[in-house]
Protein backbone atom coordinates (compact mmCIF):
# COMPACT_ATOMS: atom_id res chain seq x y z
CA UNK A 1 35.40 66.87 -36.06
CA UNK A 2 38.94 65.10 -34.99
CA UNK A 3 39.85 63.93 -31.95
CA UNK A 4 43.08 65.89 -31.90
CA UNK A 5 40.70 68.90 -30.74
CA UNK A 6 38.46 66.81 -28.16
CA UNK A 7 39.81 67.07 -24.32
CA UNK A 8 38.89 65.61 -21.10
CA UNK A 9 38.84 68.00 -18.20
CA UNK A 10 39.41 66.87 -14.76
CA UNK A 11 36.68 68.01 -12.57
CA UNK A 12 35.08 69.24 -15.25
CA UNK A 13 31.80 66.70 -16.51
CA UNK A 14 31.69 65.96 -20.24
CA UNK A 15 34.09 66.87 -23.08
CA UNK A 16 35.14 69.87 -24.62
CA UNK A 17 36.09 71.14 -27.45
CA UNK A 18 39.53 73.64 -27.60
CA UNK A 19 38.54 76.78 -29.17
CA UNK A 20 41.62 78.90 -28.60
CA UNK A 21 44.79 79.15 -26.61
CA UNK A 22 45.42 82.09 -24.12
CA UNK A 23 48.57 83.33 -22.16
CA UNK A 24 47.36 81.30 -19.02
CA UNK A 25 45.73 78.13 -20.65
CA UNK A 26 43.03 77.51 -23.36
CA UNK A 27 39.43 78.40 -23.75
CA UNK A 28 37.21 75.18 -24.50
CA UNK A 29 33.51 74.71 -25.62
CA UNK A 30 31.49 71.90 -24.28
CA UNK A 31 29.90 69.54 -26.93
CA UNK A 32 26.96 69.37 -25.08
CA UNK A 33 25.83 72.31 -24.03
CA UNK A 34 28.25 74.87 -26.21
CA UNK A 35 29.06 76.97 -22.93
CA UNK A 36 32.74 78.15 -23.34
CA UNK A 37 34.79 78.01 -19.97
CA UNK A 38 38.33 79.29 -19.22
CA UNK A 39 40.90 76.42 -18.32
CA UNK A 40 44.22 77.48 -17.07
CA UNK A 41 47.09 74.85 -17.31
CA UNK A 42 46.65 74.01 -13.73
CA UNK A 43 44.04 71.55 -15.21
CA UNK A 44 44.62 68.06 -15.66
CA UNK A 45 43.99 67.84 -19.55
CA UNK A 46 43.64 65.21 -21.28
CA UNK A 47 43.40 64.70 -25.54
CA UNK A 48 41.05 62.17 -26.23
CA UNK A 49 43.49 61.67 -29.23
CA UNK A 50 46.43 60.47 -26.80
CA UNK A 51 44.56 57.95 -24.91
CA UNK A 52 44.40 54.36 -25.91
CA UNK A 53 43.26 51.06 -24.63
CA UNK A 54 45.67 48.56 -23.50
CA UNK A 55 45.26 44.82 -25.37
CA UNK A 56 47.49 41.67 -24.75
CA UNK A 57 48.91 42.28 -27.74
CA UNK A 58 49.22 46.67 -28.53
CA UNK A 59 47.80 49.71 -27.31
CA UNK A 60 45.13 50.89 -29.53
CA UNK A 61 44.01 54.39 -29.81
CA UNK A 62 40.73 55.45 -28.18
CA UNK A 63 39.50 56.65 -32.18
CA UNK A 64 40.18 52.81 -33.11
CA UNK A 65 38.10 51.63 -30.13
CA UNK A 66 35.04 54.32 -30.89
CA UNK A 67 35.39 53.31 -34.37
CA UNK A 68 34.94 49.70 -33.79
CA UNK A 69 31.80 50.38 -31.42
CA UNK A 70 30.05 53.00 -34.24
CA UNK A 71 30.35 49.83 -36.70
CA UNK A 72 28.93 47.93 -34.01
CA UNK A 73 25.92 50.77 -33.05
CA UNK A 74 25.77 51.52 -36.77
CA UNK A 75 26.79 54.77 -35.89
CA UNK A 76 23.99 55.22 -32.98
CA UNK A 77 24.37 55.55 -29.60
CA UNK A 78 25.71 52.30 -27.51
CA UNK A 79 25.18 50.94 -24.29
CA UNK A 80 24.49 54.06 -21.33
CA UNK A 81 27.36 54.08 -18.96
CA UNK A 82 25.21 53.81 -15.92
CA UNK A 83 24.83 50.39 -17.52
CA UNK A 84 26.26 47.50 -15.15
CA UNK A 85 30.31 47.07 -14.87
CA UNK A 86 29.13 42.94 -15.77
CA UNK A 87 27.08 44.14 -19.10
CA UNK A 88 29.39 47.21 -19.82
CA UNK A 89 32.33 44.66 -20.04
CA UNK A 90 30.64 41.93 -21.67
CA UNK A 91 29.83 44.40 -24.78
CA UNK A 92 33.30 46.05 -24.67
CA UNK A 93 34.66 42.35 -25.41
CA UNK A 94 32.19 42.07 -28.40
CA UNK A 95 34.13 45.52 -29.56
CA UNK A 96 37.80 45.08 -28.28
CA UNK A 97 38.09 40.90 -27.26
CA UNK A 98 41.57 40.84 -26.90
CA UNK A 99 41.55 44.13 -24.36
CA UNK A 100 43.80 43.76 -21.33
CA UNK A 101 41.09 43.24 -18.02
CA UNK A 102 44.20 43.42 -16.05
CA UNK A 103 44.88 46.38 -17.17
CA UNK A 104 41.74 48.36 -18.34
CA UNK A 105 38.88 48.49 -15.62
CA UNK A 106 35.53 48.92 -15.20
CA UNK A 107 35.91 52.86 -14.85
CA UNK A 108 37.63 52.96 -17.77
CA UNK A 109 35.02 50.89 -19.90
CA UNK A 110 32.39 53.33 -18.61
CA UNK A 111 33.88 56.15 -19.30
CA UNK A 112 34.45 54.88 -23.09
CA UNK A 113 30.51 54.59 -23.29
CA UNK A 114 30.16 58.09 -21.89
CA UNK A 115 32.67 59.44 -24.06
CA UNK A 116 31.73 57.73 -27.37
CA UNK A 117 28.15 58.54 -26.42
CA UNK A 118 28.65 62.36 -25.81
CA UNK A 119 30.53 62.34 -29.12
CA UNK A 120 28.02 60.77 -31.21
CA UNK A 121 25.28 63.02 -29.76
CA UNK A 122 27.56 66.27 -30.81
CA UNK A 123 27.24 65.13 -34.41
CA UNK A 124 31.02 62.84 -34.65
CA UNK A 125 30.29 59.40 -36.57
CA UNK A 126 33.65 58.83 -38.27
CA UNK A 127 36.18 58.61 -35.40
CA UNK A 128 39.39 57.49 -37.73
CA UNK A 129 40.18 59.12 -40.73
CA UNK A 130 41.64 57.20 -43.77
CA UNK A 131 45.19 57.79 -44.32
CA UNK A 132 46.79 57.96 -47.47
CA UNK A 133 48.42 54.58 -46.81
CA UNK A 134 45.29 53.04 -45.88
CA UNK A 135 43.24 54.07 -49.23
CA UNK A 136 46.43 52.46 -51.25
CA UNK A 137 45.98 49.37 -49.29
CA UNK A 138 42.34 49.22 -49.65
CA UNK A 139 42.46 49.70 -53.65
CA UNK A 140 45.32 47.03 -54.13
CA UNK A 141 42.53 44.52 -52.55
């Protein structure tokens, strides 16, 4: 399953996945219970595959950042995001050191743990797909 299909509702607990687009909006199936709702595009939507995590350096894509935590899980569940903002941060550095705490706050690290932990318990363990590019890279190694 990509990201590119994966959406945040506002107001709306959990992700979803969109299933189909209708005249007023979209109809979306939550990963964790299946139930499929009606959004209309008064929603605030937002694709998990647009969001990224701001660094000193770059932005880098939220599929990066749940990639880098399912090598550090070994592709299990991480940290609960009811977890502490001190030990939810402190493990985010161990994944992303160079993140931006200026920037990116403690709402935002817990909502990567409930996200990446909703995703893994749907069945996703491979959050960034190998490009062309990369496999030519990789075998000139």
């Amino acid at each position: 399953m990509s990201l590119q299909k994966i959406l945040s509702i506002s107001g709306k607990p959990g992700l979803y996945e969109l299933k189909a687009q209708t005249r007023g909006g979209f109809v979306a199936e939550s990963l964790a219970d299946k139930k499929k709702i009606s959004v209309n595009v008064r929603h605030n939507v937002s694709m998990l595959s647009e969001i990224a995590i701001y660094t000193h350096t770059e932005e880098v894509p939220l599929a990066e950042v749940f990639q880098k935590l399912a090598d550090k899980e070994e592709g299990k569940e991480s940290l609960s995001h009811k977890s502490s903002a001190n030990e939810l941060t402190t493990h985010f550095k161990e994944v992303l050191p160079d993140f931006d705490e200026g920037r990116v706050y403690a709402s935002d690290i817990k909502k990567v743990y409930q996200w990446y932990n909703i995703l893994v318990n749907a069945g996703v363990n491979t959050f960034v797909e190998e490009t062309p590019e990369a496999e030519e890279k990789s075998t000139e190694e």
